[in-house]
Protein backbone atom coordinates (compact mmCIF):
# COMPACT_ATOMS: atom_id res chain seq x y z
CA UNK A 1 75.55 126.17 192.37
CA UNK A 2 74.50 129.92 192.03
CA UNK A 3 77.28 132.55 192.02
CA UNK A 4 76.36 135.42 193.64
CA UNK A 5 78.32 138.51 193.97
CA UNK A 6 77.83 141.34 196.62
CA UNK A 7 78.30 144.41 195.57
CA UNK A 8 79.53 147.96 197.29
CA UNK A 9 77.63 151.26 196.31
CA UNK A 10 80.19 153.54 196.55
CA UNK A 11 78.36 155.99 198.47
CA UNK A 12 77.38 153.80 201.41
CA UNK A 13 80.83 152.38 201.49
CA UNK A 14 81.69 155.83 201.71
CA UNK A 15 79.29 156.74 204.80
CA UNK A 16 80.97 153.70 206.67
CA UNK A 17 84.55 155.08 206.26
CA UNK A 18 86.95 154.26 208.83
CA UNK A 19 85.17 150.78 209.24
CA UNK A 20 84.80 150.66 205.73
CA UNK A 21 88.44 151.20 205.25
CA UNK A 22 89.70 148.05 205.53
CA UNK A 23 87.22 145.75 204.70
CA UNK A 24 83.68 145.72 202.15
CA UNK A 25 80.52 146.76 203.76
CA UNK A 26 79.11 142.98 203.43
CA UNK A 27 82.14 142.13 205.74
CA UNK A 28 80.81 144.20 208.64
CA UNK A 29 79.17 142.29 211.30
CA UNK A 30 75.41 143.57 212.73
CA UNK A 31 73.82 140.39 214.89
CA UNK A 32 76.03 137.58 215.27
CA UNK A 33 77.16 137.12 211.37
CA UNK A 34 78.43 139.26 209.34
CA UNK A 35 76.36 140.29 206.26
CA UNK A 36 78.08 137.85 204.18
CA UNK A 37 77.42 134.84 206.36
CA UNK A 38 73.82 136.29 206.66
CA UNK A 39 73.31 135.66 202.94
CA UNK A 40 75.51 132.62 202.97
CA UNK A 41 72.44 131.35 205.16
CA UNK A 42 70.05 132.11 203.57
CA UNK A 43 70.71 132.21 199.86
CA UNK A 44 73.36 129.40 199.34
CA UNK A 45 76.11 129.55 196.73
CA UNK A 46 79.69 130.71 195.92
CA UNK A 47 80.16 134.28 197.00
CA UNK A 48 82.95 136.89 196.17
CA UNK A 49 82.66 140.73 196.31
CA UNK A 50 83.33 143.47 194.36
CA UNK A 51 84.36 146.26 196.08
CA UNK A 52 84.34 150.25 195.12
CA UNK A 53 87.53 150.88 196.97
CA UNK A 54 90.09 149.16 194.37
CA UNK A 55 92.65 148.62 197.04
CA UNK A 56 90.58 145.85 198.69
CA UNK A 57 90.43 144.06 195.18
CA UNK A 58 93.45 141.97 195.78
CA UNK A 59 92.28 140.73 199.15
CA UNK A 60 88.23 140.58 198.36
CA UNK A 61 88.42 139.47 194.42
CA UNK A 62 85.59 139.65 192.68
CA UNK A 63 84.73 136.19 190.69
CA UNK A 64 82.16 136.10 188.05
CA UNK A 65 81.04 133.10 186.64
CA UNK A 66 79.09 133.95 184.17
CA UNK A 67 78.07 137.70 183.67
CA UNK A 68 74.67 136.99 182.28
CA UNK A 69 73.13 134.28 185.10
CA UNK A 70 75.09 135.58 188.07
CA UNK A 71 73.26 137.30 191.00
CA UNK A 72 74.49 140.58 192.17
CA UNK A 73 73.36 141.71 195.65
CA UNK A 74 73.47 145.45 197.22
CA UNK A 75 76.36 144.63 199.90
CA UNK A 76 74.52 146.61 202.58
CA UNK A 77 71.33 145.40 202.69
CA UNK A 78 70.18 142.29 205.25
CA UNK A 79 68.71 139.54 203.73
CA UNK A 80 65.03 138.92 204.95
CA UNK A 81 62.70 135.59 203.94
CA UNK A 82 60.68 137.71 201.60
CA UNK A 83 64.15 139.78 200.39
CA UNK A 84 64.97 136.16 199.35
CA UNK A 85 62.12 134.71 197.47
CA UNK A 86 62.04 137.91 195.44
CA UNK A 87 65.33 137.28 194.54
CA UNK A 88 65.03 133.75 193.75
CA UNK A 89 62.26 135.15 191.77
CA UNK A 90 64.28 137.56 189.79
CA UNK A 91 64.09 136.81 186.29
CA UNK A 92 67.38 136.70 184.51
CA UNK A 93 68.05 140.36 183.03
CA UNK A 94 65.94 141.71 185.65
CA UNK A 95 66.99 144.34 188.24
CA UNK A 96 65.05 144.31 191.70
CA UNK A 97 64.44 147.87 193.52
CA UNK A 98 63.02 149.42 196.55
CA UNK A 99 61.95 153.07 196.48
CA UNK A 100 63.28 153.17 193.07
CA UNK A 101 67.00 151.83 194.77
CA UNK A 102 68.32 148.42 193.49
CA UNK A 103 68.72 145.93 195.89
CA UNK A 104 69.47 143.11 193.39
CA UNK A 105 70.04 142.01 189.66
CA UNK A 106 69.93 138.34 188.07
CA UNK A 107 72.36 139.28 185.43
CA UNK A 108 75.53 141.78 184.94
CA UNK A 109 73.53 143.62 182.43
CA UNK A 110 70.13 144.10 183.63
CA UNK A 111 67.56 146.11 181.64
CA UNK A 112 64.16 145.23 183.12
CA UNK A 113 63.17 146.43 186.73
CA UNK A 114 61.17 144.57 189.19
CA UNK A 115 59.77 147.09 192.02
CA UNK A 116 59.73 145.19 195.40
CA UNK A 117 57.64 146.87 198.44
CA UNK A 118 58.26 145.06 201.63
CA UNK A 119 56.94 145.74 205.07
CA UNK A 120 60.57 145.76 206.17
CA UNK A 121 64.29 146.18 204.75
CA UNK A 122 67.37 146.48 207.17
CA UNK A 123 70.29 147.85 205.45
CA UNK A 124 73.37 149.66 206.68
CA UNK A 125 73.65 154.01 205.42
CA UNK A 126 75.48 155.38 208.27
CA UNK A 127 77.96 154.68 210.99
CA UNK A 128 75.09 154.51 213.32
CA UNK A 129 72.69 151.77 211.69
CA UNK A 130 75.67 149.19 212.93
CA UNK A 131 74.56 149.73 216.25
CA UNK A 132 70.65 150.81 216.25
CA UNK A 133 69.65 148.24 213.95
CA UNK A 134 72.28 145.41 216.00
CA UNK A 135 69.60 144.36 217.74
CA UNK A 136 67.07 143.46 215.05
CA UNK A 137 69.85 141.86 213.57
CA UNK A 138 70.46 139.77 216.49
CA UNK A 139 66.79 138.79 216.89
CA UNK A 140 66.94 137.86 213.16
CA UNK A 141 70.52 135.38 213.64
CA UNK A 142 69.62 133.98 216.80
CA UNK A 143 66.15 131.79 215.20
CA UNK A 144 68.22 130.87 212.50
CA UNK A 145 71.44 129.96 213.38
CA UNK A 146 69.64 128.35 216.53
CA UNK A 147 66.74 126.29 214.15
CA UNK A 148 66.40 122.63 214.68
CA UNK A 149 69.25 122.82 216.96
CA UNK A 150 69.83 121.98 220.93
CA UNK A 151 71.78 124.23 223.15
CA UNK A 152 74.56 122.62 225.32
CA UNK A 153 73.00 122.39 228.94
CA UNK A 154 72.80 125.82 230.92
CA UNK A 155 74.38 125.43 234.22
CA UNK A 156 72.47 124.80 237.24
CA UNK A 157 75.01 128.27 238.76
CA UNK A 158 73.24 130.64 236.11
CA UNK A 159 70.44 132.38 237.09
CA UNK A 160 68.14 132.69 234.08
CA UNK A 161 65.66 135.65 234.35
CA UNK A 162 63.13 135.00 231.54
CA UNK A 163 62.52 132.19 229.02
CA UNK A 164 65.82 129.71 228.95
CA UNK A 165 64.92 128.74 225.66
CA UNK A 166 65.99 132.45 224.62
CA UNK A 167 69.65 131.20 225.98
CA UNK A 168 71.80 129.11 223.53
CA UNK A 169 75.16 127.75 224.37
CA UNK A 170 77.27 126.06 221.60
CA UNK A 171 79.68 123.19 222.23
CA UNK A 172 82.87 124.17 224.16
CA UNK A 173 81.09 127.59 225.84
CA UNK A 174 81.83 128.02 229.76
CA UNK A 175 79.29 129.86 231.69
CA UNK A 176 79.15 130.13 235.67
CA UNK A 177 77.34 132.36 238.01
CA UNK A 178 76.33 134.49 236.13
CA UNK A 179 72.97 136.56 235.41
CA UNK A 180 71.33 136.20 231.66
CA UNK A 181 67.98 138.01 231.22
CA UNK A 182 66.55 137.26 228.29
CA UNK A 183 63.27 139.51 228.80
CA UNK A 184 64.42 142.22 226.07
CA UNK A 185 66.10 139.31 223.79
CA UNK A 186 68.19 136.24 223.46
CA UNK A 187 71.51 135.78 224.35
CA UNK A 188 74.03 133.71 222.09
CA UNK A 189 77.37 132.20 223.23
CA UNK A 190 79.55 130.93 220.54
CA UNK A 191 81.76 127.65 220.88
CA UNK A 192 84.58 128.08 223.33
CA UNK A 193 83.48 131.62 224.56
CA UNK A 194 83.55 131.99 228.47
CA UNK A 195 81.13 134.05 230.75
CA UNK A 196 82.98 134.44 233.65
CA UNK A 197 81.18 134.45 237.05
CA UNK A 198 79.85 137.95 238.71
CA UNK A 199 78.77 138.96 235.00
CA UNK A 200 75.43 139.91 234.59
CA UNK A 201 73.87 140.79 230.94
CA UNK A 202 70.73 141.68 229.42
CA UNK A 203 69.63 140.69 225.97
CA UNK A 204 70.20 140.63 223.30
CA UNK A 205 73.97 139.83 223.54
CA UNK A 206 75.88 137.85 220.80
CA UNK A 207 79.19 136.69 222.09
CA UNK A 208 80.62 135.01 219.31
CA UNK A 209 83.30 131.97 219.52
CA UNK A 210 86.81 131.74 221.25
CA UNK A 211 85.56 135.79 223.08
CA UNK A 212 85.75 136.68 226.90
CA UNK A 213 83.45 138.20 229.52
CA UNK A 214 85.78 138.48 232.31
CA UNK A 215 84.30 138.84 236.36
CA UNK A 216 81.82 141.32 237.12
CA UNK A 217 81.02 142.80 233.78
CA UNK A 218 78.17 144.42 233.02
CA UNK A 219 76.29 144.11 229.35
CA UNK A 220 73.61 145.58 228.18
CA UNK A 221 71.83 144.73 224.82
CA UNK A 222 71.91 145.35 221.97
CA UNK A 223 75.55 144.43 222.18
CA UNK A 224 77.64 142.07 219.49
CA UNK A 225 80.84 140.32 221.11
CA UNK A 226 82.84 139.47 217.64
CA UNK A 227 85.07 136.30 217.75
CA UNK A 228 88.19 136.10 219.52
CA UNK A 229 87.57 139.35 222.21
CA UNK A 230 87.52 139.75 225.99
CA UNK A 231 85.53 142.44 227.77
CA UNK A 232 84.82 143.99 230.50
CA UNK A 233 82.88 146.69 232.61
CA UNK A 234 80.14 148.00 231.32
CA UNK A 235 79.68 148.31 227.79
CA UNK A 236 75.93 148.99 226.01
CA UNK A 237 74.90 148.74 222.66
CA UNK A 238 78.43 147.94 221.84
CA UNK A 239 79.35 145.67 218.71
CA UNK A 240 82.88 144.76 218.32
CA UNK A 241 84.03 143.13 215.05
CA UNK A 242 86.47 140.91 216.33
CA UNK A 243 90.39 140.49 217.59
CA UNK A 244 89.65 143.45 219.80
CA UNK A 245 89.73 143.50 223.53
CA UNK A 246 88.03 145.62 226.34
CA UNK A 247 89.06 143.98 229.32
CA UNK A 248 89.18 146.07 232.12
CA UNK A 249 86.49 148.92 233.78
CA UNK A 250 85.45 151.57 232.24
CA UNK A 251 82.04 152.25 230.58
CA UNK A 252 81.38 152.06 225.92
CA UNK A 253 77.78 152.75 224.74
CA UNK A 254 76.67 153.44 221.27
CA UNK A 255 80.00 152.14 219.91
CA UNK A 256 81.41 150.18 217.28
CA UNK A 257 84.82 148.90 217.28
CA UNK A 258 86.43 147.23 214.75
CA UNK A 259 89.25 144.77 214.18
CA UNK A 260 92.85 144.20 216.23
CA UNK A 261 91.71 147.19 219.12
CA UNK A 262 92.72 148.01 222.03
CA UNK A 263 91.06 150.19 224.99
CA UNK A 264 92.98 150.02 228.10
CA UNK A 265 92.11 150.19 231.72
CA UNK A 266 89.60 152.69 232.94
CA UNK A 267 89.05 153.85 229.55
CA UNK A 268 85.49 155.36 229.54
CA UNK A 269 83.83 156.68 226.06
CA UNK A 270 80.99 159.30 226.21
CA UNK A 271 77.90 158.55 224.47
CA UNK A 272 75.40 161.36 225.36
CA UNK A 273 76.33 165.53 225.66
CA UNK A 274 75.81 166.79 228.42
CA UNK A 275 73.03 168.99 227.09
CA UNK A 276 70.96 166.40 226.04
CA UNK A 277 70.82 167.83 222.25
CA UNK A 278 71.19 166.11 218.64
CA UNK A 279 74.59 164.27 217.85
CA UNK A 280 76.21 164.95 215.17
CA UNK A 281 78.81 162.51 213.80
CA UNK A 282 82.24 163.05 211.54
CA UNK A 283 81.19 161.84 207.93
CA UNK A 284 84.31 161.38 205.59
CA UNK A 285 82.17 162.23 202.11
CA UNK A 286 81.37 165.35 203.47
CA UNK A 287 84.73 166.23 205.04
CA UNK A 288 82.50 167.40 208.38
CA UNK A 289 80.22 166.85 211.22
CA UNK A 290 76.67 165.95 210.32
CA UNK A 291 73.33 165.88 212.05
CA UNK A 292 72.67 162.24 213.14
CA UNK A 293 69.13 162.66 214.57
CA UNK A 294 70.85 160.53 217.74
CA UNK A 295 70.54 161.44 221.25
CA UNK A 296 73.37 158.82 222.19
CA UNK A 297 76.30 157.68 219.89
CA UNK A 298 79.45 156.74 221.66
CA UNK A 299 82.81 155.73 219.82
CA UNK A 300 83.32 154.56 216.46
CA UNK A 301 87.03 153.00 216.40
CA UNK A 302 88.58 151.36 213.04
CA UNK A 303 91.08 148.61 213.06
CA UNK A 304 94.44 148.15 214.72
CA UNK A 305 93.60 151.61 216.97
CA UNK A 306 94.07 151.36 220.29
CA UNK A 307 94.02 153.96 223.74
CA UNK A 308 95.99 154.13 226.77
CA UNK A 309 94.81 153.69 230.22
CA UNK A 310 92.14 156.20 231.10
CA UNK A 311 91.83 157.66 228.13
CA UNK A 312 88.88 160.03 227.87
CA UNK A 313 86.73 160.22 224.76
CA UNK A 314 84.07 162.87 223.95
CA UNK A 315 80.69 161.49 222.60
CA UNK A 316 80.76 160.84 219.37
CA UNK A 317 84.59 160.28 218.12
CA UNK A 318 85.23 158.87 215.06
CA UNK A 319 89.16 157.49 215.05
CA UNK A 320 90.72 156.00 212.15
CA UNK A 321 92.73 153.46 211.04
CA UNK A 322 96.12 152.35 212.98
CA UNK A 323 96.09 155.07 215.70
CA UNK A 324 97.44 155.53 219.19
CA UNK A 325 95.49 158.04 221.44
CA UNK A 326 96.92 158.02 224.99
CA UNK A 327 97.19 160.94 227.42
CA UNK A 328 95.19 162.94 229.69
CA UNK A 329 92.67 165.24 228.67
CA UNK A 330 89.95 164.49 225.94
CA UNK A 331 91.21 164.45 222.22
CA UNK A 332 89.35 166.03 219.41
CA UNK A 333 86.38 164.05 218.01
CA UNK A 334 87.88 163.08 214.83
CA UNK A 335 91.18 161.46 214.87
CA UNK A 336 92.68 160.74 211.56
CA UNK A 337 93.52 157.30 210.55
CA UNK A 338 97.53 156.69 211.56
CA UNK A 339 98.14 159.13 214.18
CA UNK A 340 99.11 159.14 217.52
CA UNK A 341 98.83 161.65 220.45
CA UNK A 342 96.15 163.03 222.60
CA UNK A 343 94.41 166.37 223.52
CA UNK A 344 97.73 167.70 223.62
CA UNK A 345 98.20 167.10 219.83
CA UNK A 346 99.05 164.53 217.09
CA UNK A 347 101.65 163.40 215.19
CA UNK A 348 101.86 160.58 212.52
CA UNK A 349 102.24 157.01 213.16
CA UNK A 350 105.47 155.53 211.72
CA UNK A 351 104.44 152.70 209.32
CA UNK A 352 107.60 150.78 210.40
CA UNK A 353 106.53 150.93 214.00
CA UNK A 354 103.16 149.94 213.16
CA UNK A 355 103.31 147.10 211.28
CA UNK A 356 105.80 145.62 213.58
CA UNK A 357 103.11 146.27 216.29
CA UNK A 358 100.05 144.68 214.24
CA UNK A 359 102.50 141.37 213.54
CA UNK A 360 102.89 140.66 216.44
CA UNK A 361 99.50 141.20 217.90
CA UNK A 362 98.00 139.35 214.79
CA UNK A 363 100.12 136.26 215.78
CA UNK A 364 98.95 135.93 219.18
CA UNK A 365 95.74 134.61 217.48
CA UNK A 366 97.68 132.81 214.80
CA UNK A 367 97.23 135.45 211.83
CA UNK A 368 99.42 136.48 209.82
CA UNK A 369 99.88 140.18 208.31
CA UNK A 370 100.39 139.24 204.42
CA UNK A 371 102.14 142.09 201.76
CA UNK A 372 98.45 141.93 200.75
CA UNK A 373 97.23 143.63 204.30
CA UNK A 374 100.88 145.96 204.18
CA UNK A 375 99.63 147.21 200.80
CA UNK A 376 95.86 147.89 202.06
CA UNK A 377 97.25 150.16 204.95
CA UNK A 378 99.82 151.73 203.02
CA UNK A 379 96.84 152.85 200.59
CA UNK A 380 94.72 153.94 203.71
CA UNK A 381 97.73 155.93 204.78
CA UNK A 382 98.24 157.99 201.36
CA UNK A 383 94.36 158.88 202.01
CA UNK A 384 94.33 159.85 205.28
CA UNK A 385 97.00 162.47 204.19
CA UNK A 386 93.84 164.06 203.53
CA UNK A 387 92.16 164.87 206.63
CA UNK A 388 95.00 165.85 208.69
């Protein structure tokens, strides 16, 4: 079997700092996989990463085979069915570009180029392409994790609006009375995810296995449920990694929120200024705000963060890893990773106190926090150091 090893470039790791902080870019999911499982699919064989941020090595090790046969594949880029043939194509000792960019290489060392031009390549640059290329991606997933398969009967409570065939329930899913329109795109519900009745969604929606729509939500797509979440209120655009929960009202648009989150009750997120003009977006290369070209981005929101009941956020905050923002008021737009406070101010997270929190919220869904995770947020921690 072909061993194939996704790579990070270190600047588009970079770009997708906090998300990127805790995990490699292929990691990230956009659709219903995550890139990974994307190429998993579609290009079978034994994966492993190597990742630019040397503090992930230990968790995500890198495991060559044999340096001169091995594929190496750009971690940020989707795979595609002509992205694949090329590749399969790849001569050994051959590098494959785009734009003069490489994509791919058959080979550690790989002298020779092969220029690809293809109508179409979806790859993640920015904070923002998680959530305005989501739906693309979900388009993409849904006819092939769906192909050749048969969705568990819809029940005769749901009102379809739309093709049903653009509905697919895997085994264990519970869906009642609730509204699916599948006019804009299909809508995937993982094994043992629930609907629950009163919820009414428009595609595309992924809501991966073991998540939660509780009563009366409202979804618009393009919005990614991750495994293992529950929601609720109103989210749109929205793709949540995983282990997170938003399960009371309040409105998220133009967000992405990543692993072990929490946003409590009546916690609403901005996604558009209220003069209509250009976003612009913390980027941690730059140490600044830059110029998104966005009219609406909402929250971006790393792992094992969480907010207080009715907590206000201003469009466009980017908050880091491990932090607590709770009071009234709106806090600044750029919350360093391991802090706590508010508009009022911030102070630094104790590490004790945190990973005593994450432990025990881990092992509600049966994970553990290893030394190996302690030693990835204690690295996260010296670096954030920088930005306060």
């Amino acid at each position: 079997m072909r061993n194939v090893i996704l790579y990070d470039v270190a600047r588009v790791h970079d770009n997708l700092l906090p998300i990127t902080y805790t995990r490699p870019v292929a990691g990230i999911r956009l659709g219903i996989e995550t890139i990974r499982e994307k190429w998993e699919r579609a290009f079978p064989g034994e994966y492993s990463y190597k990742v630019s941020a040397e503090y992930l090595a230990p968790k995500f090790p890198l495991k060559e085979a044999d340096t001169l046969d091995d594929y190496y594949i750009a971690s940020h880029v989707c795979p595609s069915d002509e992205l694949v043939k090329a590749i399969e194509a790849l001569p050994c000792g051959c590098r494959l570009t785009v734009d003069g960019e490489e994509i791919a290489r058959h080979g550690k060392e790989a002298e020779d180029t092969v220029e690809y031009d293809p109508i179409h390549i979806t790859a993640l640059r920015s904070l923002t392409d998680i959530f305005t290329l989501n739906g693309e991606a979900l388009e993409y997933d849904f006819e092939r994790v769906t192909a050749g398969r048969t969705s568990q009967p819809i029940s005769r409570t749901v009102t379809i609006i739309g093709d049903p065939s653009r509905v697919f329930i895997e085994e264990g899913a519970w869906v009642e009375a609730a509204v699916l329109n599948v006019q804009n795109g299909p809508i995937y519900i993982g094994r043992n995810a629930e609907i629950m009745e009163g919820t009414l969604v428009r595609g595309p929606l992924a809501l991966c296995h073991d998540s939660h729509i509780n009563m009366g939500t409202r979804v618009y797509g393009a919005t990614t449920i991750g495994p293992w979440c529950k929601v609720g209120g109103e989210l749109s655009n929205v793709v949540m990694l995983g282990y997170s929960n938003k399960a009371h009202d309040g409105f998220l648009g133009n967000a992405v929120i990543g692993e072990w989150c929490n946003l409590g009750a009546d916690c609403v997120a901005s996604n558009l200024k209220n003069d209509y003009t250009e976003i612009k977006l913390w980027n941690y290369p730059a140490h600044r705000f830059l110029r998104t070209g966005l009219q609406f981005c909402g929250l971006i929101m790393a792992d094992h963060s969480k907010a207080g009941i009715n907590t206000m956020f201003n469009t466009a905050t980017v908050v880091g890893v491990g932090c607590n923002i709770h009071g009234s008021g709106f806090p600044r737009n750029f919350v360093a990773s391991f802090s706590e406070g508010g508009a009022a101010g911030f102070s630094d997270v104790a590490m004790s106190k945190f990973f005593d929190i994450a432990r025990r919220a881990m092992a509600r869904r049966h994970v553990e926090l290893t030394q190996t995770d302690i030693d990835i947020f204690e690295a996260i921690r010296d670096i954030a150091e920088t930005y306060k």
